[in-house]
N, C-alpha and C. Protein backbone atom coordinates (compact mmCIF):
# COMPACT_ATOMS: atom_id res chain seq x y z
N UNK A 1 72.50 387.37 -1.60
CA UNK A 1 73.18 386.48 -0.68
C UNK A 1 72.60 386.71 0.70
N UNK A 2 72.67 385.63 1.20
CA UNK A 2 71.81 385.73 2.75
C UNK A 2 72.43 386.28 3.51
N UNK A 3 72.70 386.80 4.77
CA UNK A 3 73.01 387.32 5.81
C UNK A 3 74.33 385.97 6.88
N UNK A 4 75.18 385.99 6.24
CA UNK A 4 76.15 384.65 7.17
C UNK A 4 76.23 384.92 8.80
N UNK A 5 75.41 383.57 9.25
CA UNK A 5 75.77 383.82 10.80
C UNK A 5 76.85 383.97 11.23
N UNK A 6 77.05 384.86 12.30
CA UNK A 6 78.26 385.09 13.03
C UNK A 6 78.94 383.44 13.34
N UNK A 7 80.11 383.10 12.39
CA UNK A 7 80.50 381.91 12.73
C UNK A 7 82.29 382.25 13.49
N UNK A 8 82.77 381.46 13.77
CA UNK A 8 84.44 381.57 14.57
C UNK A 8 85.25 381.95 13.34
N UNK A 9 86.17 382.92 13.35
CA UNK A 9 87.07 382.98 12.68
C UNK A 9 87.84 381.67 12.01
N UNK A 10 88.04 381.38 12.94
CA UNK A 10 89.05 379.61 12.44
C UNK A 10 88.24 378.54 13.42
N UNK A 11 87.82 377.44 12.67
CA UNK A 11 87.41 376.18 13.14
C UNK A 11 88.09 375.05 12.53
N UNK A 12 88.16 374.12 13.48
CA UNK A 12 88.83 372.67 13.26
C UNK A 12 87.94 371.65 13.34
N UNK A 13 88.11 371.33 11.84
CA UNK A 13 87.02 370.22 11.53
C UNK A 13 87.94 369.01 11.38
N UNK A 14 87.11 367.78 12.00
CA UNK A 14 87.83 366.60 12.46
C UNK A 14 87.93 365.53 11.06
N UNK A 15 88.98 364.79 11.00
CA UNK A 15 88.84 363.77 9.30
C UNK A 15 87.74 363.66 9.66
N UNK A 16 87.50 362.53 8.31
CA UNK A 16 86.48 361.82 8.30
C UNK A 16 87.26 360.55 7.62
N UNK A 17 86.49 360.04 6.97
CA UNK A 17 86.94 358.35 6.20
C UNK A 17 87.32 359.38 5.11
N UNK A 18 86.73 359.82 4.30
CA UNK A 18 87.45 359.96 3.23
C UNK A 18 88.09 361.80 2.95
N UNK A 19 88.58 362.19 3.98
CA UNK A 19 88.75 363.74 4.20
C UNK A 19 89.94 363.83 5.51
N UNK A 20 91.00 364.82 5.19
CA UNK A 20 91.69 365.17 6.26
C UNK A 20 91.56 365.81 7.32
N UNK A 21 91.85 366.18 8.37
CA UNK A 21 91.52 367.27 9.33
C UNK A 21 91.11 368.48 8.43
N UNK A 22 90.55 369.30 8.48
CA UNK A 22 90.51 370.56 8.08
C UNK A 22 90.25 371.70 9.18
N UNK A 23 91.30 372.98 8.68
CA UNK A 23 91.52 373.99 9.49
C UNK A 23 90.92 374.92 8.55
N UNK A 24 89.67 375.90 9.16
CA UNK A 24 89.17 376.24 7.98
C UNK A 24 89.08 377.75 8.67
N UNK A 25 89.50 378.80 8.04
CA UNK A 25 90.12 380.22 8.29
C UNK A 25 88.92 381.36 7.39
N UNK A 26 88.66 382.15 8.21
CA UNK A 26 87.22 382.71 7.76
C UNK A 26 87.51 384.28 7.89
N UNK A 27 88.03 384.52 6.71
CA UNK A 27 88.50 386.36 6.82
C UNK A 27 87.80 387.25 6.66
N UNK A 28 87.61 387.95 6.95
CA UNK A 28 86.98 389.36 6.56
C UNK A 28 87.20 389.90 5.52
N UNK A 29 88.53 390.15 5.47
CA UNK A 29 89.68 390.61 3.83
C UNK A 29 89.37 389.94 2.95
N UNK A 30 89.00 388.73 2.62
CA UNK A 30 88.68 388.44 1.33
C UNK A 30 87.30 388.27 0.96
N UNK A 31 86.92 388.81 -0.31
CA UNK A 31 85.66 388.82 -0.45
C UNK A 31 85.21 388.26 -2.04
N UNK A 32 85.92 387.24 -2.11
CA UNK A 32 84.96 386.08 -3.18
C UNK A 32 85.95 384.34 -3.21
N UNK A 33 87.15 384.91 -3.47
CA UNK A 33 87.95 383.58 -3.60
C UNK A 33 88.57 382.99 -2.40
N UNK A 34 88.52 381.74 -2.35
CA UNK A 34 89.47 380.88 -1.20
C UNK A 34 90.38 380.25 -1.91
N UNK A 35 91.56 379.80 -0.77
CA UNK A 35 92.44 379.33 -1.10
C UNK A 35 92.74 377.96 -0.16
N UNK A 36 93.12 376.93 -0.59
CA UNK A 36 94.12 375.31 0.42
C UNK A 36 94.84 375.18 0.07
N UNK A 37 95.70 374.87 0.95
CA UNK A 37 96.74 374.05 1.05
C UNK A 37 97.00 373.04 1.98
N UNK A 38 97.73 372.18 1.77
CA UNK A 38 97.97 370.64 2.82
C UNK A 38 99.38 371.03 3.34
N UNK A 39 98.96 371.22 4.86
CA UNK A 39 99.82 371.48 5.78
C UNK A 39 99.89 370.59 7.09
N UNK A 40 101.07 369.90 7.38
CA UNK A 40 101.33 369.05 8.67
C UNK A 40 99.98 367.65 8.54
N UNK A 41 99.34 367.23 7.34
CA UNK A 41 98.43 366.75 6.96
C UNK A 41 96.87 367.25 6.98
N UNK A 42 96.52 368.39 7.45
CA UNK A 42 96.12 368.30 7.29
C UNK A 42 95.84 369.75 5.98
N UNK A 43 94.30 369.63 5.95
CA UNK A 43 94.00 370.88 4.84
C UNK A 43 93.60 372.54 5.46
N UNK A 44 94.43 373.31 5.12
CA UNK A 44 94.16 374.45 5.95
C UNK A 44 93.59 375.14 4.53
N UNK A 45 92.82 376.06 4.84
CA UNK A 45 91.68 376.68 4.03
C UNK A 45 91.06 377.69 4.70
N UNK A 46 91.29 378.71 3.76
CA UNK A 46 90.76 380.46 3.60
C UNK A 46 89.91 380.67 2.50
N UNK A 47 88.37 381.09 3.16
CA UNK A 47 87.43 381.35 2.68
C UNK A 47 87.18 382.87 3.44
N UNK A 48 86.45 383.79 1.95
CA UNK A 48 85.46 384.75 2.85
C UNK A 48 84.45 384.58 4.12
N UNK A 49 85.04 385.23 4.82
CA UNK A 49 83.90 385.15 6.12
C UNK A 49 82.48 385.88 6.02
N UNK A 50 82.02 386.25 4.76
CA UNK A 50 80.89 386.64 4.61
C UNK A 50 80.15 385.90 4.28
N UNK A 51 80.13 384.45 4.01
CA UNK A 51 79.70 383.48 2.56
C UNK A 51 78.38 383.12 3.64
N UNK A 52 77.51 382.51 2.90
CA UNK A 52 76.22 381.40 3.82
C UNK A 52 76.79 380.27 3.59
N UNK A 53 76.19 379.67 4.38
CA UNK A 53 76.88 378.44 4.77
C UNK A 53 77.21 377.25 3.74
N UNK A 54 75.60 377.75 3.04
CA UNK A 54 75.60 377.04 1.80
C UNK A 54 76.99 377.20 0.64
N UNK A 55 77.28 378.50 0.65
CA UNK A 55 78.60 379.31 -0.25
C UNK A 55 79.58 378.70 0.18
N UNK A 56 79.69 378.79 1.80
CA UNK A 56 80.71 377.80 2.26
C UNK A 56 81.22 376.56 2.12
N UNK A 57 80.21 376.00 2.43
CA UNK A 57 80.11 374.63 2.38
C UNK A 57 80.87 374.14 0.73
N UNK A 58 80.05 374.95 -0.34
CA UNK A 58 80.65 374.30 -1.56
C UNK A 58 81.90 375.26 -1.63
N UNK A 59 82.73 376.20 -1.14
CA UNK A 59 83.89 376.55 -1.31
C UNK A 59 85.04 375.95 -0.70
N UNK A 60 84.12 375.20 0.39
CA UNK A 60 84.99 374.29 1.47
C UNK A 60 85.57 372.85 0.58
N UNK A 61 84.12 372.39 0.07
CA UNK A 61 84.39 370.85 -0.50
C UNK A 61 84.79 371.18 -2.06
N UNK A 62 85.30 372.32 -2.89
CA UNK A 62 85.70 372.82 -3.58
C UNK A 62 87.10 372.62 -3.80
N UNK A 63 87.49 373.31 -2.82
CA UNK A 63 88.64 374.08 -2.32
C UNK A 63 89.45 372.32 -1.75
N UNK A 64 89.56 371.52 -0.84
CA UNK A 64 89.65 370.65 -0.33
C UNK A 64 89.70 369.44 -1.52
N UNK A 65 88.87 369.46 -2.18
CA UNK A 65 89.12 369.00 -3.25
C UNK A 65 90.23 368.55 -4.22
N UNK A 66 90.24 369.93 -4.59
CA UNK A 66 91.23 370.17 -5.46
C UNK A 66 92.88 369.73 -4.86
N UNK A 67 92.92 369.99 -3.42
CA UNK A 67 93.99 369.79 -2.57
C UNK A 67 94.52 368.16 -2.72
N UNK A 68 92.89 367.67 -2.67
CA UNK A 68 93.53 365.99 -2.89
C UNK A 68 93.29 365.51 -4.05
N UNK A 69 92.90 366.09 -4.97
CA UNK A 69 93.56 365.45 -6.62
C UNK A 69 94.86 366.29 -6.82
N UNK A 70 95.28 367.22 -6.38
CA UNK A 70 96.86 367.51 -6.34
C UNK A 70 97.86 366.20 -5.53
N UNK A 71 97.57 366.19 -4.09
CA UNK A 71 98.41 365.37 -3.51
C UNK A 71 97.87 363.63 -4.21
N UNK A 72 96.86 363.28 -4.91
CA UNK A 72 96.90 361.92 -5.46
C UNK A 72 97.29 362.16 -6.85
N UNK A 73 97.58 362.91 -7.60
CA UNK A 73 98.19 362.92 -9.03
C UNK A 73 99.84 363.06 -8.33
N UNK A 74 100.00 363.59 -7.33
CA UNK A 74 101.72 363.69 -6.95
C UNK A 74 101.68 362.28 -6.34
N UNK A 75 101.08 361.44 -6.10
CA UNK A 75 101.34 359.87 -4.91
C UNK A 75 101.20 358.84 -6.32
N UNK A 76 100.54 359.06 -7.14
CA UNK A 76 100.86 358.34 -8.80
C UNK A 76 102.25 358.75 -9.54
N UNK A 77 103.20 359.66 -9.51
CA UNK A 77 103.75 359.87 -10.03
C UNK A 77 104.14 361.63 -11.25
N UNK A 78 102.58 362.02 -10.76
CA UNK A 78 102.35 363.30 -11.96
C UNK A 78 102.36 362.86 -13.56
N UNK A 79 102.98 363.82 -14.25
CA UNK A 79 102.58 363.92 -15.64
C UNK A 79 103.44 362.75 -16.37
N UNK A 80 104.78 362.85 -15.66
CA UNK A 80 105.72 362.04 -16.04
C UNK A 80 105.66 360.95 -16.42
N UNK A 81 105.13 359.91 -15.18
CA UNK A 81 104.19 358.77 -15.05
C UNK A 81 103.35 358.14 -15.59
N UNK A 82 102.24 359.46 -16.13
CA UNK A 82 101.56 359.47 -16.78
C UNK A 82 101.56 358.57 -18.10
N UNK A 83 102.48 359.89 -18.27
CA UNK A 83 103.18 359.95 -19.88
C UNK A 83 103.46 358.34 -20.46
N UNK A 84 104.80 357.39 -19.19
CA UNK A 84 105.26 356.34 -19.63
C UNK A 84 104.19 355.42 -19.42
N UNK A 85 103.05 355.64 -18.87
CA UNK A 85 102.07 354.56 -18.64
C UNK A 85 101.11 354.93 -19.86
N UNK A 86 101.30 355.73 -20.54
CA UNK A 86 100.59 355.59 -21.54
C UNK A 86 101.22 354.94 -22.65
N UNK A 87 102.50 355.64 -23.28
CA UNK A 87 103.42 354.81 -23.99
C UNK A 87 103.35 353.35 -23.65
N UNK A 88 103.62 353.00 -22.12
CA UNK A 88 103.74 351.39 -22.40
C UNK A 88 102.36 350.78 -22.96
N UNK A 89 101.38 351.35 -22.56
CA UNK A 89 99.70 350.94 -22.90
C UNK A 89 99.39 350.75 -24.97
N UNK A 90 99.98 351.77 -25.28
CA UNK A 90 99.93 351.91 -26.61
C UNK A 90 101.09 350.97 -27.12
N UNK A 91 102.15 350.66 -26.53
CA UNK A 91 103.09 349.45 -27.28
C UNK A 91 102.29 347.94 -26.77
N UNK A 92 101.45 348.38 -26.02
CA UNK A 92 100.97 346.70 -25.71
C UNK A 92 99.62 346.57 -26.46
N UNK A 93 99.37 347.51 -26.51
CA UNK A 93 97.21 347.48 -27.27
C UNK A 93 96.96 348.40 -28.31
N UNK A 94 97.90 349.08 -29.07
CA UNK A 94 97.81 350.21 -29.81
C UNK A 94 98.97 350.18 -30.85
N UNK A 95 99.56 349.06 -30.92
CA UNK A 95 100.54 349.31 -32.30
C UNK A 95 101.29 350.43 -31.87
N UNK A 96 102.02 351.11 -30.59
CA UNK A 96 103.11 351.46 -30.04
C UNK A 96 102.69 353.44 -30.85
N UNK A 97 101.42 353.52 -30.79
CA UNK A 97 100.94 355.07 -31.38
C UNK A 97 101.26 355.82 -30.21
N UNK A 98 101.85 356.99 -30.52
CA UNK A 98 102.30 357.84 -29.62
C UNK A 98 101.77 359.04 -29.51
N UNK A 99 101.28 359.25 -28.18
CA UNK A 99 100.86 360.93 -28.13
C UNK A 99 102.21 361.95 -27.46
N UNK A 100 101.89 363.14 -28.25
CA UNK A 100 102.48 364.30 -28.30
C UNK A 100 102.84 364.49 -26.81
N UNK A 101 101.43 364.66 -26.08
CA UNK A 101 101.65 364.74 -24.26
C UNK A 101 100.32 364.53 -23.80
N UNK A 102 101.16 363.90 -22.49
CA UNK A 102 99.49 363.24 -21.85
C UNK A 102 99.97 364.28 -20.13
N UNK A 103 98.87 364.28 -20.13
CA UNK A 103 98.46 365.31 -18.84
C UNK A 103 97.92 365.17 -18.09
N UNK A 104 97.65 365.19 -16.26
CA UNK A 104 96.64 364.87 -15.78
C UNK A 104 96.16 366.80 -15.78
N UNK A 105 94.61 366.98 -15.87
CA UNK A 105 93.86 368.04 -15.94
C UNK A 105 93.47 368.33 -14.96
N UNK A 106 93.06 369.70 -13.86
CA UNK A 106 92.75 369.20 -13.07
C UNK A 106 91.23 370.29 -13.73
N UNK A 107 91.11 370.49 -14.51
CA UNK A 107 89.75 371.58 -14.99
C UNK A 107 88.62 370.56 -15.65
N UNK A 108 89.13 369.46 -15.55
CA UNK A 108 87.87 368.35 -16.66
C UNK A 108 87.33 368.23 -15.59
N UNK A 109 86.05 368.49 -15.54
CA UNK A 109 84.98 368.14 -14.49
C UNK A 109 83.92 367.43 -14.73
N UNK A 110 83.68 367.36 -16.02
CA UNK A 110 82.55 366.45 -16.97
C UNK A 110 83.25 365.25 -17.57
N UNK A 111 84.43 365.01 -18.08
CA UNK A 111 84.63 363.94 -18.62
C UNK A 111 85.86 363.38 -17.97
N UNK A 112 86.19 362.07 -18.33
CA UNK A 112 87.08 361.64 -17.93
C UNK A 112 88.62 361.64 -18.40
N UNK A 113 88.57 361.81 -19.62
CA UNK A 113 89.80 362.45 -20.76
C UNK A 113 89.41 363.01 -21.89
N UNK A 114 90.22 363.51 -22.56
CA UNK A 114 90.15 363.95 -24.01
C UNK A 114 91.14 364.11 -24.59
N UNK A 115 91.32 364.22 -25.77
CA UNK A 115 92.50 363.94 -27.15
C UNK A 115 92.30 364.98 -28.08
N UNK A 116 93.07 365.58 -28.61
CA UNK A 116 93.51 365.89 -29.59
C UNK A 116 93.84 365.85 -30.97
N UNK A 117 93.03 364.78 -31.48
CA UNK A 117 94.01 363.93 -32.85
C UNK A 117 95.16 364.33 -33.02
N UNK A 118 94.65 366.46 -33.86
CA UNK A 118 95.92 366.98 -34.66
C UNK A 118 96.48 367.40 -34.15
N UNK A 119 96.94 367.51 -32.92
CA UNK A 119 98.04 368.16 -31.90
C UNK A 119 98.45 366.67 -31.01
N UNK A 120 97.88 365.69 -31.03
CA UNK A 120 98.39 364.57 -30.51
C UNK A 120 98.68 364.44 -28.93
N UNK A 121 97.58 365.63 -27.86
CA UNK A 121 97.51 365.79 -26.83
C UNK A 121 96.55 365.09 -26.25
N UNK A 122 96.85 364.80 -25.43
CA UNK A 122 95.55 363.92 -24.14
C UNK A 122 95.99 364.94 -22.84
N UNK A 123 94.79 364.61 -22.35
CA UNK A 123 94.17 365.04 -20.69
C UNK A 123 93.77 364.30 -19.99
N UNK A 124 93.84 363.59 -18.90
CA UNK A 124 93.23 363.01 -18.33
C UNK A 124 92.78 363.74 -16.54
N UNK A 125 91.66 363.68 -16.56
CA UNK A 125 90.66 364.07 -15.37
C UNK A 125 91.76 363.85 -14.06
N UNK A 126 92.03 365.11 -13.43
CA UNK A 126 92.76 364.55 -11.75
C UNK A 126 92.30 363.67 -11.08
N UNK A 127 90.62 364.15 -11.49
CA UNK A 127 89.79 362.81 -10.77
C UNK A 127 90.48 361.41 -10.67
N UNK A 128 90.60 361.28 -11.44
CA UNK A 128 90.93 359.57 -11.79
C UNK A 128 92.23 359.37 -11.12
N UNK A 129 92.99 360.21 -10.44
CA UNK A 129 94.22 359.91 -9.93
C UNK A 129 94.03 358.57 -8.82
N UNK A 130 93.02 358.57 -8.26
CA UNK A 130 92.67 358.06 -6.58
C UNK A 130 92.08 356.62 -7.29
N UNK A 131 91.85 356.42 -8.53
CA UNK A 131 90.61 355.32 -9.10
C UNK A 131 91.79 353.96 -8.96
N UNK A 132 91.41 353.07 -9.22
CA UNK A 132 92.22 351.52 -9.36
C UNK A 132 92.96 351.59 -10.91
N UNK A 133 94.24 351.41 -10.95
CA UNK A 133 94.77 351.42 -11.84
C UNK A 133 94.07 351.09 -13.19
N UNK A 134 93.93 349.71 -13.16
CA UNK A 134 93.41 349.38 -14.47
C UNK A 134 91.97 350.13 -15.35
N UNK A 135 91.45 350.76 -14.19
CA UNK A 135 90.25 352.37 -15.07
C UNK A 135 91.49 353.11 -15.62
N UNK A 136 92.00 353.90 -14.98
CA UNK A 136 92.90 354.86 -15.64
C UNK A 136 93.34 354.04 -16.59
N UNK A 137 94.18 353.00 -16.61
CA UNK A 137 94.24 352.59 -17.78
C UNK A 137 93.68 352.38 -19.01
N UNK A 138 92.45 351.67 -19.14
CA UNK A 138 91.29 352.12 -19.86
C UNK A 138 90.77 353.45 -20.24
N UNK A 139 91.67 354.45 -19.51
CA UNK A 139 90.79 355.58 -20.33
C UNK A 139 91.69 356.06 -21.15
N UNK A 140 93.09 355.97 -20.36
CA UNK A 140 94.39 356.34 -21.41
C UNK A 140 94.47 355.59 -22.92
N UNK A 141 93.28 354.23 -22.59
CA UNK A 141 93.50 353.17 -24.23
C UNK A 141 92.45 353.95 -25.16
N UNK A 142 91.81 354.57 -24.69
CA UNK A 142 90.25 355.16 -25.09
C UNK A 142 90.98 355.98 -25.79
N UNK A 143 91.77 356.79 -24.78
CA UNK A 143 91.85 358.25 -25.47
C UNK A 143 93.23 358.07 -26.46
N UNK A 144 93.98 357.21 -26.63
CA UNK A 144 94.68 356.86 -27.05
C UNK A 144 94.24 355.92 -28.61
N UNK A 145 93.57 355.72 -28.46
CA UNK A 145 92.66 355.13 -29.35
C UNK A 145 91.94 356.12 -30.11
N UNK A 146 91.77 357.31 -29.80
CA UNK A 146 91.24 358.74 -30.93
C UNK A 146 92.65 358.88 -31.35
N UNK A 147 93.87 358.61 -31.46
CA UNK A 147 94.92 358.96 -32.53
C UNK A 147 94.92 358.16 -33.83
N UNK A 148 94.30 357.09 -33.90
CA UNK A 148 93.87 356.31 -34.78
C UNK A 148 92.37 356.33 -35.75
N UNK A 149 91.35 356.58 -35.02
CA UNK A 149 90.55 356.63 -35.15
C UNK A 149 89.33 357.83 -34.44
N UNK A 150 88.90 359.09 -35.32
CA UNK A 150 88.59 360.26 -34.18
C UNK A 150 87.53 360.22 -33.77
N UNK A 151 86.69 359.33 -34.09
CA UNK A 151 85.28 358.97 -33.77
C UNK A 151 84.75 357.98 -32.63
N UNK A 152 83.31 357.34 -32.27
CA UNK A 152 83.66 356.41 -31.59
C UNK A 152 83.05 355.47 -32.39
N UNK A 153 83.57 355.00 -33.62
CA UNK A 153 82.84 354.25 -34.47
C UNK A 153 83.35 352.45 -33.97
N UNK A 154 82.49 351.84 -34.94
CA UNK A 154 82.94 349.93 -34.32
C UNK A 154 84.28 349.84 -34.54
N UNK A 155 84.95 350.74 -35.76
CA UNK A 155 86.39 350.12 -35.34
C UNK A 155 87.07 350.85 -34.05
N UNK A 156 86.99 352.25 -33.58
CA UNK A 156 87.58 352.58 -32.47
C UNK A 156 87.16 351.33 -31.56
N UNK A 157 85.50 351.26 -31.52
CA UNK A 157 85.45 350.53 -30.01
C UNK A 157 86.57 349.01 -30.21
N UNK A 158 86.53 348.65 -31.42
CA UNK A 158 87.56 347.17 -31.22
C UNK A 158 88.75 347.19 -31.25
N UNK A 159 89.49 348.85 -31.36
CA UNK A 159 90.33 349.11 -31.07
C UNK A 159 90.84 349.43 -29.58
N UNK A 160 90.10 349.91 -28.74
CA UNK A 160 89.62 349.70 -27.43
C UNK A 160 89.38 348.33 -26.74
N UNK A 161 88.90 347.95 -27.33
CA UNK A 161 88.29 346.55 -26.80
C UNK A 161 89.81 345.36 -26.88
N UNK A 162 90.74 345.86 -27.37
CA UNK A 162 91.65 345.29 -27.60
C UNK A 162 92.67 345.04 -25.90
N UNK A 163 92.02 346.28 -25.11
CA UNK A 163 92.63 346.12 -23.76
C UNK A 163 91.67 345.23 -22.79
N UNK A 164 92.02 344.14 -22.08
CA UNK A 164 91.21 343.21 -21.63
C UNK A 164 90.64 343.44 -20.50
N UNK A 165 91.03 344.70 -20.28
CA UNK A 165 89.81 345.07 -18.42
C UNK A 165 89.06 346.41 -19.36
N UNK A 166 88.82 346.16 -20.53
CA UNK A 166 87.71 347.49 -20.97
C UNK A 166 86.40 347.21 -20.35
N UNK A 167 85.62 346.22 -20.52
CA UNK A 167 84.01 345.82 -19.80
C UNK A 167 84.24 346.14 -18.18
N UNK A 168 85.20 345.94 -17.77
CA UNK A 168 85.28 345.90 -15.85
C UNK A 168 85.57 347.23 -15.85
N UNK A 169 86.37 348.31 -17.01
CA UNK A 169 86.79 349.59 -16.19
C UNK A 169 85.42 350.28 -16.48
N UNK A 170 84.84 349.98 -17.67
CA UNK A 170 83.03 351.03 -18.03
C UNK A 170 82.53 350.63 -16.88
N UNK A 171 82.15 349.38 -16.48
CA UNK A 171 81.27 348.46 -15.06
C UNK A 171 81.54 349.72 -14.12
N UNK A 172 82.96 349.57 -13.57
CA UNK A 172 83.51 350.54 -12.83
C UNK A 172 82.97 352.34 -13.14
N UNK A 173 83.00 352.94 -13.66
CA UNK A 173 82.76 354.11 -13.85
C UNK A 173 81.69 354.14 -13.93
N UNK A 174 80.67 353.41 -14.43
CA UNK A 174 79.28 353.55 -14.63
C UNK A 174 78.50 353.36 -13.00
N UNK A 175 79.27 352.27 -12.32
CA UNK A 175 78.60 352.07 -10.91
C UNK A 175 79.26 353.59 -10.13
N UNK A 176 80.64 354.15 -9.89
CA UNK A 176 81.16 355.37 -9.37
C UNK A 176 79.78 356.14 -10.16
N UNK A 177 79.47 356.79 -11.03
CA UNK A 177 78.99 357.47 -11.75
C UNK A 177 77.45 357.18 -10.71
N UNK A 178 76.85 356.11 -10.52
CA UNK A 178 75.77 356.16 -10.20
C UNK A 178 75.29 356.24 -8.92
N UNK A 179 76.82 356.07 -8.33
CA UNK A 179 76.98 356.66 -6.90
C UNK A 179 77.23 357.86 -6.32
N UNK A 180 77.99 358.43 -7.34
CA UNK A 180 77.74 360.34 -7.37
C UNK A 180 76.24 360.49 -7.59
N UNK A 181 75.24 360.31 -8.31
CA UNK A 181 74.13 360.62 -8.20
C UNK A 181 73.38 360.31 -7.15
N UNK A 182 73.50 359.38 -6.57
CA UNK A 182 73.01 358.72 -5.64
C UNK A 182 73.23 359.46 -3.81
N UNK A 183 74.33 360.00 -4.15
CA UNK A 183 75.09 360.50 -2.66
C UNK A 183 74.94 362.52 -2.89
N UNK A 184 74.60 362.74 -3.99
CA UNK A 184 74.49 364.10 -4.06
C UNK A 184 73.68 365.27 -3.36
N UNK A 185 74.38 365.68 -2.90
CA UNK A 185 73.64 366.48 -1.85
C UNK A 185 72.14 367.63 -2.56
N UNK A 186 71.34 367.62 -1.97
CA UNK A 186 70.48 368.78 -2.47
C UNK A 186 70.63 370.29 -2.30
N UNK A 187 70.68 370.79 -2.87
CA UNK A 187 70.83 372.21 -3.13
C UNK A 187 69.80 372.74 -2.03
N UNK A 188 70.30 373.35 -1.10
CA UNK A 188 69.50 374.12 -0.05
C UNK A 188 68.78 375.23 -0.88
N UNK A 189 67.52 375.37 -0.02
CA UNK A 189 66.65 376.64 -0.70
C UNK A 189 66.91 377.01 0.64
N UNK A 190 67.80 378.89 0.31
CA UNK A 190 68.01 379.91 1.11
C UNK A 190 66.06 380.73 1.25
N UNK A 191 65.50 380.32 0.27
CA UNK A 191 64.10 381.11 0.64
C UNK A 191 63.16 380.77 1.80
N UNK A 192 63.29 379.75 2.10
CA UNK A 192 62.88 379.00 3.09
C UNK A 192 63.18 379.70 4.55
């Protein structure tokens, strides 16, 4: 690990469009994990004050993160919500199939949900808390759609296809998807 410049104990970083104030707290005492929380709006955040900037930086947009797929899975409703928006989805496009429990996750970082068949559990990505309703919807029909069928064979997909914003919510995720690649920051070389 590189040598971290002498930076301020606590700095106040200003919103942005898509980010709150952040108050970002730089200890000595801790030496690997940080912690946020959303306070008076904005995000206050404790990181090791040893980190490079680079360490920082991704413990910052880490950490901050996670803060606002908490407060947008609590501004949807949480699990609860969830739950009846899936039930109603499956009595309207699914022959009224019921899962065991639907969840928002906040550890899926690669996919957007997943199912269970034989335990009859779903997950769905925190990510998706902040997305336009009718995606989340579509993914709850998806994943709701492995209680029937565990594969993604032609009958799942026309079992899927049975919800009428399926082509606009893939459109949707596939363009987000190609805009995370597109906006991704490069990995600093500390050798340099």
């Amino acid at each position: 690990m590189a040598a971290a410049a002498h930076r301020p104990a606590l700095e106040h970083r200003p919103a942005t469009d898509s980010w709150p104030p952040v108050e970002l707290h730089r200890s000595a005492r801790r030496r690997r994990s940080g912690q946020a929380s959303l306070t008076d709006g904005r995000v206050v955040v404790r990181v090791p004050a040893g980190l490079s900037e680079a360490e920082e930086s991704a413990m910052v947009d880490s950490l901050v993160g996670k803060v606002l797929r908490r407060r947008a899975v609590a501004d949807v409703g949480g699990d609860a919500a969830l739950q009846r928006r899936a039930d109603r989805l499956a009595d309207t496009h699914l022959d009224g199939v019921r899962a065991t429990s639907v969840r928002w996750s906040p550890r899926m970082q690669q996919r957007y949900g997943s199912c269970s068949p034989a335990t009859g559990d779903i997950r769905i990505s925190d990510r998706l808390a902040v997305h336009p309703g009718f995606v989340v919807d579509y993914v709850l029909v998806h994943e709701l759609a492995h209680l029937h069928v565990s594969g993604h064979s032609e009958a799942f997909h026309r079992l899927v296809d049975r919800f009428p914003w399926t082509e606009r919510a893939r459109g949707y995720l596939a363009g987000y998807e190609a805009g995370l690649v597109a906006t991704a920051r490069p990995v600093p070389d500390e050798r340099a």
